[in-house]
Protein backbone atom coordinates (compact mmCIF):
# COMPACT_ATOMS: atom_id res chain seq x y z
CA UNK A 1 59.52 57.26 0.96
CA UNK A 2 60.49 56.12 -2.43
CA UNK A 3 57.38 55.98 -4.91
CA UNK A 4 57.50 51.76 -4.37
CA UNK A 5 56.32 52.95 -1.10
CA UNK A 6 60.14 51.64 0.14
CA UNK A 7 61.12 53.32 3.50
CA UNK A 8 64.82 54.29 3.21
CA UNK A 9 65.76 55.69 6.32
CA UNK A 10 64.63 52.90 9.71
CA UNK A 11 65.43 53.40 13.03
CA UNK A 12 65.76 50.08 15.25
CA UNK A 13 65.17 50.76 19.00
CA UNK A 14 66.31 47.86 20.62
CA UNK A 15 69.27 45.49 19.24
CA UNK A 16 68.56 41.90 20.41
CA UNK A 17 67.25 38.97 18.35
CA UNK A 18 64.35 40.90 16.58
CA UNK A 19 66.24 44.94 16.74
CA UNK A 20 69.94 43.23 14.73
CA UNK A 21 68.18 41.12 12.79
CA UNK A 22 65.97 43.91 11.71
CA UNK A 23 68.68 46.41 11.23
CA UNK A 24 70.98 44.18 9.22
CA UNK A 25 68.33 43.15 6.93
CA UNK A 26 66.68 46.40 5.77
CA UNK A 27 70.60 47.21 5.66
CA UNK A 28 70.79 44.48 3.33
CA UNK A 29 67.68 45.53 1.12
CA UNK A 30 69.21 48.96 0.85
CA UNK A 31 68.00 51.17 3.84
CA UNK A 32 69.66 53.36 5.79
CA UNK A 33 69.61 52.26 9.59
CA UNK A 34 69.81 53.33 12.63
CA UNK A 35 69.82 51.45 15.69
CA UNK A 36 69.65 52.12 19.25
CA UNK A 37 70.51 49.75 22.18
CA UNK A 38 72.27 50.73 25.68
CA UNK A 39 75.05 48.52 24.66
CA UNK A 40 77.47 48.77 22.57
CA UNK A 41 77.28 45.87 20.24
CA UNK A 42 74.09 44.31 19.72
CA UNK A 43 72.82 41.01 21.41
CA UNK A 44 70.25 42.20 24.05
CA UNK A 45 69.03 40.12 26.44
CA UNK A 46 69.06 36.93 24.75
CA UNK A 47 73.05 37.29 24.08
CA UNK A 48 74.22 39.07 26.83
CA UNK A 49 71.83 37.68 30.01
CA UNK A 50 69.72 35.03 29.01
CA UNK A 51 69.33 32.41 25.89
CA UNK A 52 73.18 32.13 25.55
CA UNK A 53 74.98 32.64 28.98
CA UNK A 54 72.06 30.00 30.25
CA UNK A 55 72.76 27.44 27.93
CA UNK A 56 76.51 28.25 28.42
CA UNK A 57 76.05 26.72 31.97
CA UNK A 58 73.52 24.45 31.30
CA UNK A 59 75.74 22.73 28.91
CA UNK A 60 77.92 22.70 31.73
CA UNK A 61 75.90 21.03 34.33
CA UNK A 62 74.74 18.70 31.54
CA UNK A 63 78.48 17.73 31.84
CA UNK A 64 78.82 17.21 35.52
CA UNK A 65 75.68 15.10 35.38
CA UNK A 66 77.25 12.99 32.94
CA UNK A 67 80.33 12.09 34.92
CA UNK A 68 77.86 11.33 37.71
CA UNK A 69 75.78 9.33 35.48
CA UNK A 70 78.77 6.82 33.74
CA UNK A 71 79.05 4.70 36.91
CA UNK A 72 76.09 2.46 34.95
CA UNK A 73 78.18 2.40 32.01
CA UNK A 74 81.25 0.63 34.43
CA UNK A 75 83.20 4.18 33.77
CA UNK A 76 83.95 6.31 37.26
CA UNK A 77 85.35 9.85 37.54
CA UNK A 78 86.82 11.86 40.59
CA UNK A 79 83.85 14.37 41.76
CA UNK A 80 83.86 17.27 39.59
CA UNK A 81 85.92 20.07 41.20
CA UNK A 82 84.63 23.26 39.85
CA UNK A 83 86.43 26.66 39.36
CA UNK A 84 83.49 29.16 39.68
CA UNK A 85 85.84 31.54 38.06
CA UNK A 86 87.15 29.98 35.26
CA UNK A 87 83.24 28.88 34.39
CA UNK A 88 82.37 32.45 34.58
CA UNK A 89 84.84 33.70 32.79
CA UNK A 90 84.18 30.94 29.92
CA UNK A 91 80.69 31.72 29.99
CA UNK A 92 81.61 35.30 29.32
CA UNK A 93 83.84 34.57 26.68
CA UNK A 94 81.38 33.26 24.78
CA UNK A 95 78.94 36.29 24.70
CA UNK A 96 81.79 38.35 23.63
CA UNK A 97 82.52 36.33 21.02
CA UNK A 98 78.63 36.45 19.50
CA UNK A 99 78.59 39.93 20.40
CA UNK A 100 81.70 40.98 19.13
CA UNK A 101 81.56 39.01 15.81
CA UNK A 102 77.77 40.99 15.77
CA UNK A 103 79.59 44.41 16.16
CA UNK A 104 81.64 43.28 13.54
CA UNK A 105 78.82 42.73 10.81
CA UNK A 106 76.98 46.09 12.07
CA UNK A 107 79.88 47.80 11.42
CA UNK A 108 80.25 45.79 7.92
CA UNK A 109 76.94 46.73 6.72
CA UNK A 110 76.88 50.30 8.04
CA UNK A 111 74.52 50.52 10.31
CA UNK A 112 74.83 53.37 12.25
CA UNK A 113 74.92 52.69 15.97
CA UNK A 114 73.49 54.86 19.11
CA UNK A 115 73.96 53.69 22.59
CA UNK A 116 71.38 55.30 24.53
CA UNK A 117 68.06 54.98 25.93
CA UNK A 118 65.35 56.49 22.99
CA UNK A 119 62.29 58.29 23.62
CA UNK A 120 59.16 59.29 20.79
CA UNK A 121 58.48 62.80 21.20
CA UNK A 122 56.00 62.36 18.39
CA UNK A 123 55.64 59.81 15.84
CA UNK A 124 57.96 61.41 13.50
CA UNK A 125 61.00 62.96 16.22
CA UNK A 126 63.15 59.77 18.31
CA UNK A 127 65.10 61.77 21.06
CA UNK A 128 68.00 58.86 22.23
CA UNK A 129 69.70 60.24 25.53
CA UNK A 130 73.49 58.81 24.57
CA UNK A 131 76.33 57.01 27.03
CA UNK A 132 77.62 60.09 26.82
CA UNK A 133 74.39 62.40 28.54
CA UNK A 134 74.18 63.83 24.95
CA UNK A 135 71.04 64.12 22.81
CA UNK A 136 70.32 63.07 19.57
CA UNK A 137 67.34 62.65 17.24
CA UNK A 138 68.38 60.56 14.44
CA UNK A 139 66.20 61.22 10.67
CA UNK A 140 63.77 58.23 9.93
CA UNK A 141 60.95 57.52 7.99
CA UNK A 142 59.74 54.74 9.66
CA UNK A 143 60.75 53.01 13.50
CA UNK A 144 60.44 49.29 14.43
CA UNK A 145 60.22 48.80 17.79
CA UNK A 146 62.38 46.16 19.63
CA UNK A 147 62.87 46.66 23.28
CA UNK A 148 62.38 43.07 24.63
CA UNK A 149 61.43 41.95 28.02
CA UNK A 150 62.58 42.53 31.76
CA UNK A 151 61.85 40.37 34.77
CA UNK A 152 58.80 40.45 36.67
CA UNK A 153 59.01 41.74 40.24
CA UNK A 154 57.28 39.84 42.40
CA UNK A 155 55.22 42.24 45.49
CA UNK A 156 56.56 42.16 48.29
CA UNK A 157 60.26 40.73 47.57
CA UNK A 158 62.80 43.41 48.22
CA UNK A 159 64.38 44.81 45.00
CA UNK A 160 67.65 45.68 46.49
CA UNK A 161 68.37 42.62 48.82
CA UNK A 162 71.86 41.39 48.02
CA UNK A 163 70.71 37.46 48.80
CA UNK A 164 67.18 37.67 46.42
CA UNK A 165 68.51 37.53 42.59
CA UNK A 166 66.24 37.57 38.74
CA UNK A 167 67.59 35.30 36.20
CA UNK A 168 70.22 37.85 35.60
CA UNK A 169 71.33 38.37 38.92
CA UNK A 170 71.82 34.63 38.78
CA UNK A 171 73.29 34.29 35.33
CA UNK A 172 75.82 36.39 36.98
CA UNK A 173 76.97 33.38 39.11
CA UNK A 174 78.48 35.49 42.45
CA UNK A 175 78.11 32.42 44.12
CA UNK A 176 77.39 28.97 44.55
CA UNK A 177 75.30 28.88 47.45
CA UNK A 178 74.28 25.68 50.32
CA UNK A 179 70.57 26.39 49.88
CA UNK A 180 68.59 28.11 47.17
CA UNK A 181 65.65 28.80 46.58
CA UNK A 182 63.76 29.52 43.29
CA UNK A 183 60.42 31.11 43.23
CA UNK A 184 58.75 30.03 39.78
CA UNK A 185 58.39 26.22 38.75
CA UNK A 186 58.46 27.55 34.78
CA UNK A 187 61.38 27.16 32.01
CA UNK A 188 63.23 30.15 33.85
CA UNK A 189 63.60 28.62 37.12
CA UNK A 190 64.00 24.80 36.46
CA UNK A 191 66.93 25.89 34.18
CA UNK A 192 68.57 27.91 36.47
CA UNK A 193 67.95 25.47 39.26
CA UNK A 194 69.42 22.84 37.25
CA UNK A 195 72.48 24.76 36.99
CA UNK A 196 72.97 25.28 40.43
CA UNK A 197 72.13 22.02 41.51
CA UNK A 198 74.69 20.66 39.05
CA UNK A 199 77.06 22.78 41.30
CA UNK A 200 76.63 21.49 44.19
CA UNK A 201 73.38 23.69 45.95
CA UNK A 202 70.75 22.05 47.84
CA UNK A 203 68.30 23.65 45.26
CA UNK A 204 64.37 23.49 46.24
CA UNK A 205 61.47 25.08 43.86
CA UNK A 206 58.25 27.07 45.07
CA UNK A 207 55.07 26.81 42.49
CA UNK A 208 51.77 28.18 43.23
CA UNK A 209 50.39 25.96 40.57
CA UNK A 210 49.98 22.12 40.97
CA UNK A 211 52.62 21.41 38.62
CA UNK A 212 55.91 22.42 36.92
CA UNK A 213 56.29 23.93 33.69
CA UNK A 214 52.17 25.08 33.63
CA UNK A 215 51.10 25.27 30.15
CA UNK A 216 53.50 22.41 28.68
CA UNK A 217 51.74 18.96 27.92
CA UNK A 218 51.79 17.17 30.96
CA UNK A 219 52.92 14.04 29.03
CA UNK A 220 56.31 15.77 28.42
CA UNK A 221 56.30 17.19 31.71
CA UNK A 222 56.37 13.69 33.24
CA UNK A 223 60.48 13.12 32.46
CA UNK A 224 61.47 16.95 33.68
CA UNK A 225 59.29 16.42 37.10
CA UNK A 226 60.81 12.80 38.06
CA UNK A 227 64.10 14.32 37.24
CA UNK A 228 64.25 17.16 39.03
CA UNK A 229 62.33 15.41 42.08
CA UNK A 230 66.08 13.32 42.21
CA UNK A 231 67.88 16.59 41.57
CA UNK A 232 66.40 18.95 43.83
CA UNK A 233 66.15 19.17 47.55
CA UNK A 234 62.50 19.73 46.83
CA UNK A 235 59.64 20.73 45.14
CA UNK A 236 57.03 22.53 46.57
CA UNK A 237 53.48 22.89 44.84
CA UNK A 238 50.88 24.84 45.36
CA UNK A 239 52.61 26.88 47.70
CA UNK A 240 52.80 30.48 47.72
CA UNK A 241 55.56 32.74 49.34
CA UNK A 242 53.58 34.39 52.09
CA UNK A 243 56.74 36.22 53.55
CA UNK A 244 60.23 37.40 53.34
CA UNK A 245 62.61 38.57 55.19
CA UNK A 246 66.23 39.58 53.44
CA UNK A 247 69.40 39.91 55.31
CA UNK A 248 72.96 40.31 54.40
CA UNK A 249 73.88 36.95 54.61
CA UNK A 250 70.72 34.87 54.46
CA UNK A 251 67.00 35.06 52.75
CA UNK A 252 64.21 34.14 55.61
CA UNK A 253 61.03 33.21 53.44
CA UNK A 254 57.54 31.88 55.14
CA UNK A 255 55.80 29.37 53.21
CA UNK A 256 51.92 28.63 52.61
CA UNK A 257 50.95 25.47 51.56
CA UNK A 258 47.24 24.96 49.59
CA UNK A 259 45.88 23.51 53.41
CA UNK A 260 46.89 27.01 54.95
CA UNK A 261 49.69 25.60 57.00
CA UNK A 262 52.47 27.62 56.69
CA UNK A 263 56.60 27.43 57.72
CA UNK A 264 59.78 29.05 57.47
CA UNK A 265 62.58 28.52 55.77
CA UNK A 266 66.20 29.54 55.34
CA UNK A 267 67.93 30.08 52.36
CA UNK A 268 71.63 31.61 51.27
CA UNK A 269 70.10 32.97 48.09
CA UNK A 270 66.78 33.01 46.58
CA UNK A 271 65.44 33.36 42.54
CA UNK A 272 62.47 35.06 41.54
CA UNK A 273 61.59 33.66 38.02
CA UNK A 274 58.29 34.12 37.35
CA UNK A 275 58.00 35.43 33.61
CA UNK A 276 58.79 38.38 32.18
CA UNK A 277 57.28 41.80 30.50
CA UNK A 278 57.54 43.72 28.08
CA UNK A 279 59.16 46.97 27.73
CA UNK A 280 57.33 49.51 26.96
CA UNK A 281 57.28 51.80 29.60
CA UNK A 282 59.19 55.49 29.35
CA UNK A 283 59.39 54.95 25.43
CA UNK A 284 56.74 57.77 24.62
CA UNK A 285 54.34 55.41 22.78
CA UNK A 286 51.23 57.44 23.79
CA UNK A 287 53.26 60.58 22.23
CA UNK A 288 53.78 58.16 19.27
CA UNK A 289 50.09 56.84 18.99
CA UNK A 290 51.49 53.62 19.85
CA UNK A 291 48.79 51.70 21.83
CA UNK A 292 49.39 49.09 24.20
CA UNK A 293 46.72 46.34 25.54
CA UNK A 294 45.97 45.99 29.26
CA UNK A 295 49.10 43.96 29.83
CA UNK A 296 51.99 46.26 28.32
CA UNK A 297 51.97 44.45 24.86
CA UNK A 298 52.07 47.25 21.49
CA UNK A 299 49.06 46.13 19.69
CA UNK A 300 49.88 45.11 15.79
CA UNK A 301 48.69 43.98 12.72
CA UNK A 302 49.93 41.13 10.42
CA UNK A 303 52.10 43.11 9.45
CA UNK A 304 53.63 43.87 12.91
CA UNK A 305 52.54 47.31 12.41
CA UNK A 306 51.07 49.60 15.63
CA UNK A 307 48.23 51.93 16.23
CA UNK A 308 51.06 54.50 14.36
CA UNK A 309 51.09 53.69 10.59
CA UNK A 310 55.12 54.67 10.69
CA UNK A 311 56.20 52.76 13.99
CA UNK A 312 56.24 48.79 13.46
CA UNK A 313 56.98 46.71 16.84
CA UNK A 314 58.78 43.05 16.69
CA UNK A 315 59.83 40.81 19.55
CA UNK A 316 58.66 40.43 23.24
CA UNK A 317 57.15 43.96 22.86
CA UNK A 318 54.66 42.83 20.50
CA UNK A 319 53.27 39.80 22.51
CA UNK A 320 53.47 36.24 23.17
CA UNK A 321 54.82 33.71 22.60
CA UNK A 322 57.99 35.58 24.08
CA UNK A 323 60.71 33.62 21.97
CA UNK A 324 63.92 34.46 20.46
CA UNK A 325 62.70 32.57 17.60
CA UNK A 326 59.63 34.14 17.17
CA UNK A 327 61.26 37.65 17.58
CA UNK A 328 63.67 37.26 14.89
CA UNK A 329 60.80 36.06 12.31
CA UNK A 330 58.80 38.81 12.82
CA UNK A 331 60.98 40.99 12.73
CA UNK A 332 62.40 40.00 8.96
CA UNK A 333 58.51 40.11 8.47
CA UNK A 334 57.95 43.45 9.35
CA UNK A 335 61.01 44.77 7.15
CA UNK A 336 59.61 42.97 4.22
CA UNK A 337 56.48 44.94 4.66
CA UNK A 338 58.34 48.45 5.79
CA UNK A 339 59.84 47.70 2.54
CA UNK A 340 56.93 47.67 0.21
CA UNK A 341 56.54 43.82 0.37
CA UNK A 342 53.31 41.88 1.05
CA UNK A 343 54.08 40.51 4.52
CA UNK A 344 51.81 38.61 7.34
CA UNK A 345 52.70 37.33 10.46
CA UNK A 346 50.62 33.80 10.33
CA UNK A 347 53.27 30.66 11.40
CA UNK A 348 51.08 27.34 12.02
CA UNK A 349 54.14 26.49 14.73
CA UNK A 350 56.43 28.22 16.31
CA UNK A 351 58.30 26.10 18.76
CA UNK A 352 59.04 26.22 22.33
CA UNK A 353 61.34 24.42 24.41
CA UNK A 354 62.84 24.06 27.74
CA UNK A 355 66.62 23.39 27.89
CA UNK A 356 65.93 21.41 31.27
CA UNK A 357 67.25 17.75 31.65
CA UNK A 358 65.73 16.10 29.94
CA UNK A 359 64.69 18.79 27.46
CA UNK A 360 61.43 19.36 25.83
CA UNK A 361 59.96 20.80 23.31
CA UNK A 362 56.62 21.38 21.08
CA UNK A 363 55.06 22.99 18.60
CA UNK A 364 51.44 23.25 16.92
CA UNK A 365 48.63 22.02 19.08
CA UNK A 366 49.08 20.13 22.08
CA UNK A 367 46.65 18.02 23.37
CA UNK A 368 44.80 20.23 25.96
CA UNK A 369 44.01 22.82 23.44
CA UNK A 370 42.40 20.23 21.30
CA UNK A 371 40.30 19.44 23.66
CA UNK A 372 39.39 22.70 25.15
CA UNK A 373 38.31 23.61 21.46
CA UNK A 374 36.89 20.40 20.67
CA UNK A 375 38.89 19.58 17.70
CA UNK A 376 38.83 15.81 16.78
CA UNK A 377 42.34 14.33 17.05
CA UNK A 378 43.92 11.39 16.74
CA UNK A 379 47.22 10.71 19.49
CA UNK A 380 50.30 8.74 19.19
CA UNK A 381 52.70 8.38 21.37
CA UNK A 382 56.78 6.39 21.02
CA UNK A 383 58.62 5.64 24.67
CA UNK A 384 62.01 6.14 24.19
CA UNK A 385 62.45 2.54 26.28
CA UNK A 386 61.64 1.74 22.45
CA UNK A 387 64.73 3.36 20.99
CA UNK A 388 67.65 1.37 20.03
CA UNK A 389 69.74 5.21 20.01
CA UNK A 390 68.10 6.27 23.60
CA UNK A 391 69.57 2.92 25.15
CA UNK A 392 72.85 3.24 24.03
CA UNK A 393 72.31 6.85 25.80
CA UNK A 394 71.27 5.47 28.93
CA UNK A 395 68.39 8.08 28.61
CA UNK A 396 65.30 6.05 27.65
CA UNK A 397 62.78 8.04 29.90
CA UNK A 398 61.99 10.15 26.61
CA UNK A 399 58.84 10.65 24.79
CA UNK A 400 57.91 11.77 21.29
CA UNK A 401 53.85 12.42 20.74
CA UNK A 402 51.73 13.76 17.75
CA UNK A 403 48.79 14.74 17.71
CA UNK A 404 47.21 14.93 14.02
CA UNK A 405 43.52 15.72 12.58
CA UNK A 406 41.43 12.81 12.92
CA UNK A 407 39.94 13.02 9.17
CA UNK A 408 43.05 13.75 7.15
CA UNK A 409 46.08 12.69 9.18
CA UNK A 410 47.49 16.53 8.99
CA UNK A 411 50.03 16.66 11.60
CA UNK A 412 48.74 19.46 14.00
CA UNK A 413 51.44 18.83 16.65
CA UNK A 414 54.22 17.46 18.06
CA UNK A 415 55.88 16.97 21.48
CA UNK A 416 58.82 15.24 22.54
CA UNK A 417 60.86 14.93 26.05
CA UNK A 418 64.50 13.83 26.37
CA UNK A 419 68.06 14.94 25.52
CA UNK A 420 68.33 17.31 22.33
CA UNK A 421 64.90 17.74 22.04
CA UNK A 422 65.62 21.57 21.08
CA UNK A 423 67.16 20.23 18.06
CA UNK A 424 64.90 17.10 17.25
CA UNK A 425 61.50 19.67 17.43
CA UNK A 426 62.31 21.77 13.75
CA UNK A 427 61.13 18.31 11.88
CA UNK A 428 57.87 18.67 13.57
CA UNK A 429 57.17 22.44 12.95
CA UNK A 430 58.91 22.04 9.11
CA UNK A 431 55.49 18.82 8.37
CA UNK A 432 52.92 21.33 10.07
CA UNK A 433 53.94 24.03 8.20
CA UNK A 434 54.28 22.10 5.15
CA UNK A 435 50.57 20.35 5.92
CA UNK A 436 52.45 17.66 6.32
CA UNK A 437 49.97 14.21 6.92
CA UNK A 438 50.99 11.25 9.83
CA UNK A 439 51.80 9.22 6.60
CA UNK A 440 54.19 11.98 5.17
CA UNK A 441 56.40 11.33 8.55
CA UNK A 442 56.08 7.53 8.52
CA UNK A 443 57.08 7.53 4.87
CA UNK A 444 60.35 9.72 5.39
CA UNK A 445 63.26 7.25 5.56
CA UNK A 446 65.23 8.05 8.93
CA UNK A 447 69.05 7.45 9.98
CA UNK A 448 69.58 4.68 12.43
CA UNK A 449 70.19 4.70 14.83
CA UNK A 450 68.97 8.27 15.99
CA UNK A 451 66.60 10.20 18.14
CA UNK A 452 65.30 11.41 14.80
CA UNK A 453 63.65 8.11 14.08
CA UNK A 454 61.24 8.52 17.14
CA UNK A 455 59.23 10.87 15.29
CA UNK A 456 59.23 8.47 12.28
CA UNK A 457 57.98 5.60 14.85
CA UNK A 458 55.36 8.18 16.44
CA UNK A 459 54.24 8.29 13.04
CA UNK A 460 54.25 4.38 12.39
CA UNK A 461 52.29 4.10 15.60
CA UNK A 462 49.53 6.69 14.65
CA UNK A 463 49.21 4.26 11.88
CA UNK A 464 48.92 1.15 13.75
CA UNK A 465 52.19 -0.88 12.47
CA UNK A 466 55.55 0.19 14.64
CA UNK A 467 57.78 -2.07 14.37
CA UNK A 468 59.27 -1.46 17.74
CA UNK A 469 56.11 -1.77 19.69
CA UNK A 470 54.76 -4.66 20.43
CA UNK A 471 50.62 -5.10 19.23
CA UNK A 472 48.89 -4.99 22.43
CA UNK A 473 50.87 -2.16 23.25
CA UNK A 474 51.05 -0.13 20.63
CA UNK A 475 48.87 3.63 20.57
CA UNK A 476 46.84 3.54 17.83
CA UNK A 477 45.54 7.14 18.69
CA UNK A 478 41.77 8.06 19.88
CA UNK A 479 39.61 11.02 18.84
């Protein structure tokens, strides 16, 4: 340690969106860094088998629905042929070009580079078993931990089948298949069955909850649900896998319905997607004085520091939500403070969204929690059968929603549902994270015509005068 208190030496473990942006920061201020992964360049999951390969393919079927989708417009197409090659091979391409071009700025700002699986021995001694079946135990003076997230493995599905896949398996894209099935009715599985669907399976969903996407406002739901009702062969709710049967060629699976009746089905493949964990098992943390909660999480402070005043953890590992976002913040955060800095983890939003069709996303409070707590709120919600931009899309069943203090008009959340909604939800978390009021929004002058201007006609509604809504119709929010 320097006498600022600056750590110079760090060792990463774990090189996806919170392990390289850690690494090539404290590179940046200075530090000398290690970092660990099991591949060669850095990415992790995110990069290699999951946030980018997904919306690789999503983009894709987003493409196939179009064509399918421009007979309203009087424009026709020939049915899409598809080369499940080619689309493989272009969805590969593009993780090794983010991967690759990462590799290239390691290497740029020295960061040293050990592919290998790393284990404490103690809090001060990392022993990384190399590609190689060498060992090594590279100097630090302080460790962030960044190991991400795996799958969860559902009892009683066999591990091994060749027919039963996780989101990597099926990332993987070995084939396109007549009938799938995809355990999980969350953000995992209705992307993934949107891609295959888009391909041409007869696609059905299993949820043991009664809805999809549980959690997400039910408002934005609404869009994704009626969709994917057209799109899929079906959707089954609160229905439970009660069997399963694997064979080489085929996936037997008995289902229970909430009224106990129960029947089999037949499917070429089948997708378990039904959340993930963390990793943080065989990493040593008890040898560390790392401590983990009752659900595999490394407990932290603001500062994202653990039990073990020298280890710091960032990402998945370090609990929910379990975003790419969200890992790469913290993870900045907790080199600020490794560095001397004063640092605290305390976002008012960090947004989530679904890449489904239509997208959505939100951020801040959402309805339910205000009610559960019994905050007083004030609602306001713009259809997109309102917006001049969503009708020359031909995608008007969208919906953008705030939710704001009922007193002083702070924006305290915001929702919305239709295409791009990724993109449109960093205005909303920028005003609650500013303290942004209802007023702030309605006042901000908007480009027309855009998706963008929804929020600023969410905002006109709170206040009782959108011009796009006629008066008895128009929200005018409740508490």
């Amino acid at each position: 340690m320097t006498a600022s208190g600056e750590a110079r030496r760090l060792a990463v473990v774990g090189a996806g969106p919170a392990g390289y942006p850690a690494a090539f920061y404290a590179a940046d201020l200075g530090m000398d860094v290690t970092l660990v992964d099991t591949r060669a360049d850095p990415g992790g999951v995110c990069l290699y088998c999951g946030c980018i390969p997904s919306k690789a393919l999503l983009h894709a079927a987003g493409l196939i629905a179009e064509t399918r989708a421009a007979g309203a417009m009087g424009l026709s197409f020939a049915a899409p042929t598809v080369d499940l090659d080619a689309l493989r091979g272009w969805k590969d391409g593009v993780v090794r070009k983010l991967t690759g071009g990462l590799g290239q700025l390691r290497k740029g700002r020295k960061v040293r580079m050990l592919q290998g699986r790393a284990r404490f021995a103690s809090p001060s001694r990392l022993v990384v078993r190399t590609a190689e079946g060498k060992e090594e135990t590279p100097a630090f003076d302080v460790a962030l931990l960044a190991t991400g997230s795996r799958p969860v493995q559902v009892p009683g599905f066999p591990v091994d089948a060749p027919r039963v896949m996780d989101s990597t398996g099926a990332l993987a894209l070995p084939d396109v298949p007549e009938r799938m099935l995809v355990v999980g009715g969350g953000y995992i599985g209705l992307e993934l069955g949107t891609v295959y669907a888009a391909l041409g399976a007869r696609v059905s969903v299993v949820e043991m909850l009664p809805g999809l996407l549980p959690g997400a406002d039910r408002d934005l739901v609404a869009p994704v649900a009626r969709r994917a009702e057209a799109a899929f062969e079906s959707i089954l709710l609160e229905t439970r896998v009660a069997g399963v049967r694997a064979g080489e060629s085929d996936v037997e699976v008995k289902l229970a319905g909430k009224d106990g009746g129960e029947r089999t089905e037949v499917y070429e493949r089948v997708l378990v997607a039904v959340g993930r964990r963390p990793n943080t098992a065989d990493l040593g943390l008890e040898a560390a004085g790392v401590a983990v909660d009752r659900r595999g999480f490394v407990q932290v402070d603001g500062a994202r520091r653990t039990t073990e005043p020298r280890i710091f953890a960032a990402g998945d590992v370090a609990g929910e939500p379990m975003l790419a976002h969200k890992a790469t913040h913290e993870a900045r955060l907790a080199v600020e403070a490794i560095a001397g800095r004063r640092a605290a983890f305390e976002p008012r939003a960090i947004p989530a969204v679904v890449f489904t069709d239509p997208e959505i996303a939100w951020c801040g409070l959402t309805e339910a929690e205000a009610k559960g707590s019994g905050r007083s709120v004030r609602v306001a919600r713009f259809p997109w059968s309102a917006s001049g931009r969503a009708l020359t899309l031909d995608r008007t069943e969208g919906l953008t929603k705030l939710l704001a203090d009922a007193d002083s008009g702070r924006v305290l959340g915001v929702g919305i549902s239709g295409p791009h909604a990724g993109d449109l939800i960093a205005e909303g978390a920028l005003a609650i994270e500013m303290g942004a009021t209802v007023e702030d929004l309605a006042l901000t002058i908007h480009p027309h015509p855009t998706l963008s201007e929804t929020l600023m006609e969410a905002a006109e509604a709170y206040l009782g005068h959108c011009t796009h809504l006629a008066p008895a119709t128009r929200p005018t929010g409740r508490k």
